[in-house]
PDB file of N, CA and C in Angstrom:
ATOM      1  N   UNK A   1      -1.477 -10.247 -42.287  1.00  0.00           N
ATOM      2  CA  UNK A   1      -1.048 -10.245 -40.919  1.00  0.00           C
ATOM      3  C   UNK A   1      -2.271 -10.398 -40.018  1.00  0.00           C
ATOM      4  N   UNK A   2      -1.956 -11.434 -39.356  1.00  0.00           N
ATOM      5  CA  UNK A   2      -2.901 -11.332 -38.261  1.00  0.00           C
ATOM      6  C   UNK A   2      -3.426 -10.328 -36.838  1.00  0.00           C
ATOM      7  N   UNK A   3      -4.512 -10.389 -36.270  1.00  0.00           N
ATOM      8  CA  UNK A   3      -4.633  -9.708 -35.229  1.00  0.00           C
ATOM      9  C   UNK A   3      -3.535  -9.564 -34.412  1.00  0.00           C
ATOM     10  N   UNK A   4      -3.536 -11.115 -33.767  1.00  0.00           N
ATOM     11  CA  UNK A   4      -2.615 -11.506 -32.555  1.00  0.00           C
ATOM     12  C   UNK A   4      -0.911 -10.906 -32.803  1.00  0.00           C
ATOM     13  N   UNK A   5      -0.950 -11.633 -34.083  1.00  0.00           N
ATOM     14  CA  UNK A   5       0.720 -11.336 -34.369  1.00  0.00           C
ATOM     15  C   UNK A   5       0.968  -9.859 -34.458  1.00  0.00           C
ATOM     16  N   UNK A   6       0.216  -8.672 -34.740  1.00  0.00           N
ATOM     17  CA  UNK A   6       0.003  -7.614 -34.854  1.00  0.00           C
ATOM     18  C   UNK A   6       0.221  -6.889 -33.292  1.00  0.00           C
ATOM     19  N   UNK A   7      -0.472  -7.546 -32.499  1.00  0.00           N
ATOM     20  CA  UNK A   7      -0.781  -7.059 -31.072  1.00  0.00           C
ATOM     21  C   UNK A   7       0.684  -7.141 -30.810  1.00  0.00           C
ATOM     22  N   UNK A   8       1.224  -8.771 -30.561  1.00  0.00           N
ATOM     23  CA  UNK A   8       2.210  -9.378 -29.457  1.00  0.00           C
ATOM     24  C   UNK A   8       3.430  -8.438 -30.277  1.00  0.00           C
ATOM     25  N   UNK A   9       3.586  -7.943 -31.559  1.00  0.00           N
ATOM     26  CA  UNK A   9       4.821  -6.950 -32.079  1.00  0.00           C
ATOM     27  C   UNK A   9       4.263  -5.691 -31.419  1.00  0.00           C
ATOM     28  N   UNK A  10       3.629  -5.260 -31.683  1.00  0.00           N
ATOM     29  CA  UNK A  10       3.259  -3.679 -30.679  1.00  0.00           C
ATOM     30  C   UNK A  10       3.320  -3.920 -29.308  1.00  0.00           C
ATOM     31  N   UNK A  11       3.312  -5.308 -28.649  1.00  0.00           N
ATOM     32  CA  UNK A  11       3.292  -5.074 -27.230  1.00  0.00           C
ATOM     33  C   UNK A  11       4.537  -4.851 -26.972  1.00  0.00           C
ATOM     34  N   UNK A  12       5.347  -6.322 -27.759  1.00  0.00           N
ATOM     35  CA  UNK A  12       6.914  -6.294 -27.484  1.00  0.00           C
ATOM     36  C   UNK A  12       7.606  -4.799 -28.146  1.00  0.00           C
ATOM     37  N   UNK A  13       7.474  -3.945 -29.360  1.00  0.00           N
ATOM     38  CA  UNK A  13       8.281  -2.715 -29.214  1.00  0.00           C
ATOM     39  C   UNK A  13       7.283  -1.694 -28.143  1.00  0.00           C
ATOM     40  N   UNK A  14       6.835  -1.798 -27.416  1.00  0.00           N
ATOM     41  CA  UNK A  14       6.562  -1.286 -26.281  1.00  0.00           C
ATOM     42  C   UNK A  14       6.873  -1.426 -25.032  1.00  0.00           C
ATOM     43  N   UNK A  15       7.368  -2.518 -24.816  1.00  0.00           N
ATOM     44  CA  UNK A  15       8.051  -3.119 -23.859  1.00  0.00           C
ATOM     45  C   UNK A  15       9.633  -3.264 -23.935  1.00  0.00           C
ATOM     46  N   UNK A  16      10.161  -2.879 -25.061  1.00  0.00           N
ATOM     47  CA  UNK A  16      11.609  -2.415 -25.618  1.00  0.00           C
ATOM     48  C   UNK A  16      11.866  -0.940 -25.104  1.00  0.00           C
ATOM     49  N   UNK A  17      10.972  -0.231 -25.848  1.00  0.00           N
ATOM     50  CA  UNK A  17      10.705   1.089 -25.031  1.00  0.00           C
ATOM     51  C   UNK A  17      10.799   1.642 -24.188  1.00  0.00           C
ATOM     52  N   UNK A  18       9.566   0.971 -23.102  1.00  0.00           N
ATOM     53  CA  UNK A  18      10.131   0.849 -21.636  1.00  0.00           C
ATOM     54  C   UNK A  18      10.835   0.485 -20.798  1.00  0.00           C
ATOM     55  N   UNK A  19      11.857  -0.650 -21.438  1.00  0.00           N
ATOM     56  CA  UNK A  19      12.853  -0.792 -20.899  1.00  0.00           C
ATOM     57  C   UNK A  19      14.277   0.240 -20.756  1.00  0.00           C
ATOM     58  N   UNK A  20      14.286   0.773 -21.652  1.00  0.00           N
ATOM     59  CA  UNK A  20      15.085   1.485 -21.676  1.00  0.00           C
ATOM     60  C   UNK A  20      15.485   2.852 -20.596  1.00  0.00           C
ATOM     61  N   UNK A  21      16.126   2.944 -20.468  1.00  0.00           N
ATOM     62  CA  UNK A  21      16.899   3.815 -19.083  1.00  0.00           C
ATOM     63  C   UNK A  21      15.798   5.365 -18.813  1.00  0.00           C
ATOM     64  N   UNK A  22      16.455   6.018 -19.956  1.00  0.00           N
ATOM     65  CA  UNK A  22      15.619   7.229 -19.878  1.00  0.00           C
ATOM     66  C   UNK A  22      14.303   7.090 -19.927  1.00  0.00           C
ATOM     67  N   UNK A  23      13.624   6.306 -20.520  1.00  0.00           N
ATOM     68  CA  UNK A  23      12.220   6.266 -20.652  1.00  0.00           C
ATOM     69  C   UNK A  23      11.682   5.893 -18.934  1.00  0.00           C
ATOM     70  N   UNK A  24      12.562   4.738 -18.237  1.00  0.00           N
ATOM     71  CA  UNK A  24      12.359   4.223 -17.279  1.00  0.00           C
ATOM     72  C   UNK A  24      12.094   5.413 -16.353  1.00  0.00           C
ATOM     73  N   UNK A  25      13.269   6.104 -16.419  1.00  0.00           N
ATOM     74  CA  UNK A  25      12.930   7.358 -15.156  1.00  0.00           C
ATOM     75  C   UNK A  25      12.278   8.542 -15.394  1.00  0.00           C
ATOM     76  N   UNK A  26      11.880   8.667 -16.757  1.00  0.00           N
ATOM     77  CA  UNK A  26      10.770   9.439 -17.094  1.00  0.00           C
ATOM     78  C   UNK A  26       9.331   8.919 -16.749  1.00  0.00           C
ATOM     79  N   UNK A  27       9.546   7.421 -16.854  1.00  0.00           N
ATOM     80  CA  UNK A  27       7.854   6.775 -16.093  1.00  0.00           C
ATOM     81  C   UNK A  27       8.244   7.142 -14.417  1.00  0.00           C
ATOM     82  N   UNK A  28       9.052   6.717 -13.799  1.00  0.00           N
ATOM     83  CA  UNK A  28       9.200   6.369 -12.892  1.00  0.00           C
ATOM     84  C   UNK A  28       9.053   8.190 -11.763  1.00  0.00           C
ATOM     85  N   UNK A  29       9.755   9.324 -12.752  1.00  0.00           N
ATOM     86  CA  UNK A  29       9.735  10.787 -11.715  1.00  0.00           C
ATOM     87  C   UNK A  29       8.579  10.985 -12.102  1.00  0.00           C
ATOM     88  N   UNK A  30       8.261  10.660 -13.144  1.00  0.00           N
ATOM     89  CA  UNK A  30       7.012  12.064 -13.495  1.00  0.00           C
ATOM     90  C   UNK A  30       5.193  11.286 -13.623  1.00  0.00           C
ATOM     91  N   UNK A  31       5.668  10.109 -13.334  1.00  0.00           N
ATOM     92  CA  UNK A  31       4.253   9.353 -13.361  1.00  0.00           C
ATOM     93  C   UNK A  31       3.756   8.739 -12.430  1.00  0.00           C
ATOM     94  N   UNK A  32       5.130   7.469 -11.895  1.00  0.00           N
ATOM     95  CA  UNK A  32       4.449   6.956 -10.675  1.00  0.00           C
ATOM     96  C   UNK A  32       5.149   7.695  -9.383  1.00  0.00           C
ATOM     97  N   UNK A  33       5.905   8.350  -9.287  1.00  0.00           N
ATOM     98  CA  UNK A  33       5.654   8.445  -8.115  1.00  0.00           C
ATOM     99  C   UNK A  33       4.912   9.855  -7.886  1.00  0.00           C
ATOM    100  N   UNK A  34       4.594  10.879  -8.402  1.00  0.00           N
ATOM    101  CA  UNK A  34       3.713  11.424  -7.793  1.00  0.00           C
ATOM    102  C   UNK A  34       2.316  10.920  -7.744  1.00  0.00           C
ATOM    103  N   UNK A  35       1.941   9.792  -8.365  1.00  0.00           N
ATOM    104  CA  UNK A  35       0.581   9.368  -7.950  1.00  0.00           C
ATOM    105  C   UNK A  35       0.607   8.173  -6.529  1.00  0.00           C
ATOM    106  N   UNK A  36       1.995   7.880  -6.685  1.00  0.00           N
ATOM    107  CA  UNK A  36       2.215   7.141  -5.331  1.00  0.00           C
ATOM    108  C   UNK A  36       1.814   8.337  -4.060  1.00  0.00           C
ATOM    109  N   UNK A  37       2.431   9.238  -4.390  1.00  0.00           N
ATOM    110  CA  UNK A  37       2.400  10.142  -3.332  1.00  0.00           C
ATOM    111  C   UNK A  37       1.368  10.815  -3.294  1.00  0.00           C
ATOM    112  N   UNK A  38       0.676  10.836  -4.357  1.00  0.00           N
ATOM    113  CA  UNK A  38      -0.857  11.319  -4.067  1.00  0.00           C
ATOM    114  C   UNK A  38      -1.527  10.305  -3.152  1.00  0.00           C
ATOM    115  N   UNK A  39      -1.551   9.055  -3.875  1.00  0.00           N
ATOM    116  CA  UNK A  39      -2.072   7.944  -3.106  1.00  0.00           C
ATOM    117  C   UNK A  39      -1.964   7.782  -1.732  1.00  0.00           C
ATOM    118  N   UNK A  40      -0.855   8.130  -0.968  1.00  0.00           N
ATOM    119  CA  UNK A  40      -0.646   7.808   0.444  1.00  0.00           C
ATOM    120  C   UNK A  40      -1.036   9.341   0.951  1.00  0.00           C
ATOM    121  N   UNK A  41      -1.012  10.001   0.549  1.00  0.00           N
ATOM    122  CA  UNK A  41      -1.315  11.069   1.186  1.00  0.00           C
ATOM    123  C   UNK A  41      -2.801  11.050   1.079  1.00  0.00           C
ATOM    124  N   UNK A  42      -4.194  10.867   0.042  1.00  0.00           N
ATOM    125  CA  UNK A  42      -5.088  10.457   0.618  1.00  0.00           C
ATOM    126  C   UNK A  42      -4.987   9.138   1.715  1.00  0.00           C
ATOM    127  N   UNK A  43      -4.626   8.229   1.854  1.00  0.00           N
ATOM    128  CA  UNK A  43      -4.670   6.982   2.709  1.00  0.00           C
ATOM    129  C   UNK A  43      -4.227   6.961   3.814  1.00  0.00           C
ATOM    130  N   UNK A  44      -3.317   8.228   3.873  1.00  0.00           N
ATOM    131  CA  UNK A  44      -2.707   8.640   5.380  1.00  0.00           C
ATOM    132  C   UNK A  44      -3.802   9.004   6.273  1.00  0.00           C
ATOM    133  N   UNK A  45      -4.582   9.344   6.605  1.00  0.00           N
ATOM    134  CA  UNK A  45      -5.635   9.545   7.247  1.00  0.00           C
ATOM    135  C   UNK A  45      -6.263   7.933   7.544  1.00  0.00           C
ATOM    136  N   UNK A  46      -6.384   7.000   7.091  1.00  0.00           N
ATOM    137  CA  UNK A  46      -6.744   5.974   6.954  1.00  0.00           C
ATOM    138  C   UNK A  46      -5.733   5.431   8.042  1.00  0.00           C
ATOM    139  N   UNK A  47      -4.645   5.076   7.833  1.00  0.00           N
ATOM    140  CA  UNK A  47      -3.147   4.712   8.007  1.00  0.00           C
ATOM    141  C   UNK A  47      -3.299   4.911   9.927  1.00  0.00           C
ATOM    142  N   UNK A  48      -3.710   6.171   9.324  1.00  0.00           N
ATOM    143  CA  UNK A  48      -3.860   6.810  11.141  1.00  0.00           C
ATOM    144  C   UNK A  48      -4.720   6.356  12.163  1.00  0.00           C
ATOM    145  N   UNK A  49      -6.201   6.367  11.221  1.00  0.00           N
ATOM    146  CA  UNK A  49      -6.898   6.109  12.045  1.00  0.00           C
ATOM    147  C   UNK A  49      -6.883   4.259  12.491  1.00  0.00           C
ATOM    148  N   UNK A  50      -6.601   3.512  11.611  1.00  0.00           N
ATOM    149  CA  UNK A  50      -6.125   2.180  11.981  1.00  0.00           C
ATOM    150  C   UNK A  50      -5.477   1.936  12.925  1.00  0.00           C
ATOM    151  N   UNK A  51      -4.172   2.788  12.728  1.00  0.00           N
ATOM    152  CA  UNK A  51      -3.212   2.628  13.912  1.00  0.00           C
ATOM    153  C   UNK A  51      -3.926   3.140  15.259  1.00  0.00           C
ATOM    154  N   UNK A  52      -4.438   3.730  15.542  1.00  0.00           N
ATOM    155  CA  UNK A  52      -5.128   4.900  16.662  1.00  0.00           C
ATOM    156  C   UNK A  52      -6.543   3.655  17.212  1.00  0.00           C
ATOM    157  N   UNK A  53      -7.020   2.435  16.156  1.00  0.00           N
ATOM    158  CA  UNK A  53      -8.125   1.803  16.847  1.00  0.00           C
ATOM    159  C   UNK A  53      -7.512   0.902  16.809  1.00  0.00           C
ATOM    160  N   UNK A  54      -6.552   0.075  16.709  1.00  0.00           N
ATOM    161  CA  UNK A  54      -5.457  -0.969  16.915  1.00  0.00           C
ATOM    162  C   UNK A  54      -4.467  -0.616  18.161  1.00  0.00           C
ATOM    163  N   UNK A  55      -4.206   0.205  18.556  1.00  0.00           N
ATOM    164  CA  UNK A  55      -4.056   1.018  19.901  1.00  0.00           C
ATOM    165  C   UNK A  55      -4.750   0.837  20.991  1.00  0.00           C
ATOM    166  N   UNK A  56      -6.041   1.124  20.335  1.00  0.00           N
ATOM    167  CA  UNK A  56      -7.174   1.350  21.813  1.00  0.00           C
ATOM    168  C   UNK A  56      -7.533   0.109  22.267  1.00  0.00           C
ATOM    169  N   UNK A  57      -7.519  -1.362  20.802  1.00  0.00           N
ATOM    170  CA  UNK A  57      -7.910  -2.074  21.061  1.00  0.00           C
ATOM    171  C   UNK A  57      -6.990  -2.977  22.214  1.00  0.00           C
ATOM    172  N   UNK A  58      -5.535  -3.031  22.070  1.00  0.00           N
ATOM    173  CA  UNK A  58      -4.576  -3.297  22.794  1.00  0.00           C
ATOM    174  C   UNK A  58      -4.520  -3.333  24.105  1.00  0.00           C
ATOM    175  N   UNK A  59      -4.640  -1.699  24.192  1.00  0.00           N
ATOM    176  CA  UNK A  59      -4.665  -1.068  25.600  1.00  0.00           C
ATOM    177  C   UNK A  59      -6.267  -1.534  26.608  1.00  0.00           C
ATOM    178  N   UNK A  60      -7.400  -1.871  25.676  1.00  0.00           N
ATOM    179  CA  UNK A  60      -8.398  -2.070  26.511  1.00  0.00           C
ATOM    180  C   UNK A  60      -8.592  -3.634  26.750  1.00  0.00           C
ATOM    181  N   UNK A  61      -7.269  -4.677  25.723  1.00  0.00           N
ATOM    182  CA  UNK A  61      -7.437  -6.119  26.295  1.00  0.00           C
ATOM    183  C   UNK A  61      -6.384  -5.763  27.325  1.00  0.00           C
ATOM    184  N   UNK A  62      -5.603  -5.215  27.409  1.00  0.00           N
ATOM    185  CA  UNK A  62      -4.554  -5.505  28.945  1.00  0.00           C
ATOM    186  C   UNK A  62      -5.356  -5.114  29.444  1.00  0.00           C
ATOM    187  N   UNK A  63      -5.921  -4.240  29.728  1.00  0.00           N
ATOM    188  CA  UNK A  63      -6.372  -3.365  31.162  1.00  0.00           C
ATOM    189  C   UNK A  63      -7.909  -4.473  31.088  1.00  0.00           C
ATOM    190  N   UNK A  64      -8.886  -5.262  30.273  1.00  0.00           N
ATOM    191  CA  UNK A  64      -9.110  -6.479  30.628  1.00  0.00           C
ATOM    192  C   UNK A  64      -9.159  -7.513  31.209  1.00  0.00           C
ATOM    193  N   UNK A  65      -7.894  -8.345  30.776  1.00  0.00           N
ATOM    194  CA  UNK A  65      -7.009  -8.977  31.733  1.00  0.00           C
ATOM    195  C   UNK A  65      -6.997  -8.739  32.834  1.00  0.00           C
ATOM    196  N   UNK A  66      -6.061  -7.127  33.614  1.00  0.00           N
ATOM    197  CA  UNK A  66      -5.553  -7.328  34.406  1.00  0.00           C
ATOM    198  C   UNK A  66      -7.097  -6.835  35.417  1.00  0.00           C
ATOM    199  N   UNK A  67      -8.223  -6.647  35.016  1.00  0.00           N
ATOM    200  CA  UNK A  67      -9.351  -6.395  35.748  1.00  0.00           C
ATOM    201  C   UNK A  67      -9.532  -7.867  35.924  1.00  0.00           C
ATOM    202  N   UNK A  68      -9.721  -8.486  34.878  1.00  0.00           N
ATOM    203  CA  UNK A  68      -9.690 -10.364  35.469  1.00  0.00           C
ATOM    204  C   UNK A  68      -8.890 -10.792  36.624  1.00  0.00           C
ATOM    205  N   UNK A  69      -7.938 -10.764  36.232  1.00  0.00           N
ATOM    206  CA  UNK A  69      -6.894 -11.254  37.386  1.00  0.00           C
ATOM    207  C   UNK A  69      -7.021 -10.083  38.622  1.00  0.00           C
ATOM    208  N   UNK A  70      -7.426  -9.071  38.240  1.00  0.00           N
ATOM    209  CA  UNK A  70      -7.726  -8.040  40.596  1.00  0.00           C
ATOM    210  C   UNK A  70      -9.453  -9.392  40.950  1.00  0.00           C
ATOM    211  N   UNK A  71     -10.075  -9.189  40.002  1.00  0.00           N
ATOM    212  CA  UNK A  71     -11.152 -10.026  39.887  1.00  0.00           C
ATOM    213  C   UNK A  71     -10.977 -11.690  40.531  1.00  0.00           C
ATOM    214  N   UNK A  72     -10.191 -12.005  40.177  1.00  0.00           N
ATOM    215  CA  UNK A  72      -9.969 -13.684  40.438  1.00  0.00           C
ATOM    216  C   UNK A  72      -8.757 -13.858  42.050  1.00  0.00           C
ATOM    217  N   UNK A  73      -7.731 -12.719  41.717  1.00  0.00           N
ATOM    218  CA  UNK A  73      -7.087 -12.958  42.757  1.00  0.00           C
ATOM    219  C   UNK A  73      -7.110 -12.152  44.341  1.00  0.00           C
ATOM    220  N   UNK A  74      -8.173 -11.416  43.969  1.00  0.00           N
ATOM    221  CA  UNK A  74      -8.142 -10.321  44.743  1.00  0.00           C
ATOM    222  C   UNK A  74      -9.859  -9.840  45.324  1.00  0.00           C
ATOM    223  N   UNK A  75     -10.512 -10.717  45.326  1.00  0.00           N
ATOM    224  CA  UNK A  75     -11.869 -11.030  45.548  1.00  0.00           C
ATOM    225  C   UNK A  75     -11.984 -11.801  46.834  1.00  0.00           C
TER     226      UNK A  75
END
């Protein structure tokens, strides 16, 4: 028996495996999603502060603008 042919049968009854129902939601409660939820809960801070300088940046091109235009029309 070869390497390869050796591998691609252990990949495929591993992938039989995981297909299967119970196995699925045993990966799915107890593996990924608490590391999902670890994950965003470090990144939430991140999340925040993005939103909070994507904000400022907004608010300081209008108020920009509208200093241009008191500037141009109002001079």
């Amino acid at each position: 028996m070869s390497l390869s042919s050796l591998t691609s049968k252990l990949l495929d009854s591993v992938k039989d495996e995981l297909d299967k129902p119970e196995n699925m939601d045993k990966l799915m409660n107890d593996i990924l999603d608490p590391v999902m939820e670890r994950v965003l809960e470090k990144l939430y801070a991140y999340f925040f502060g993005f939103v909070c300088v994507f904000t400022f940046i907004v608010i300081a091109i209008f108020l920009i603008l509208l200093m241009n235009v008191k500037i141009c029309y109002f001079n």
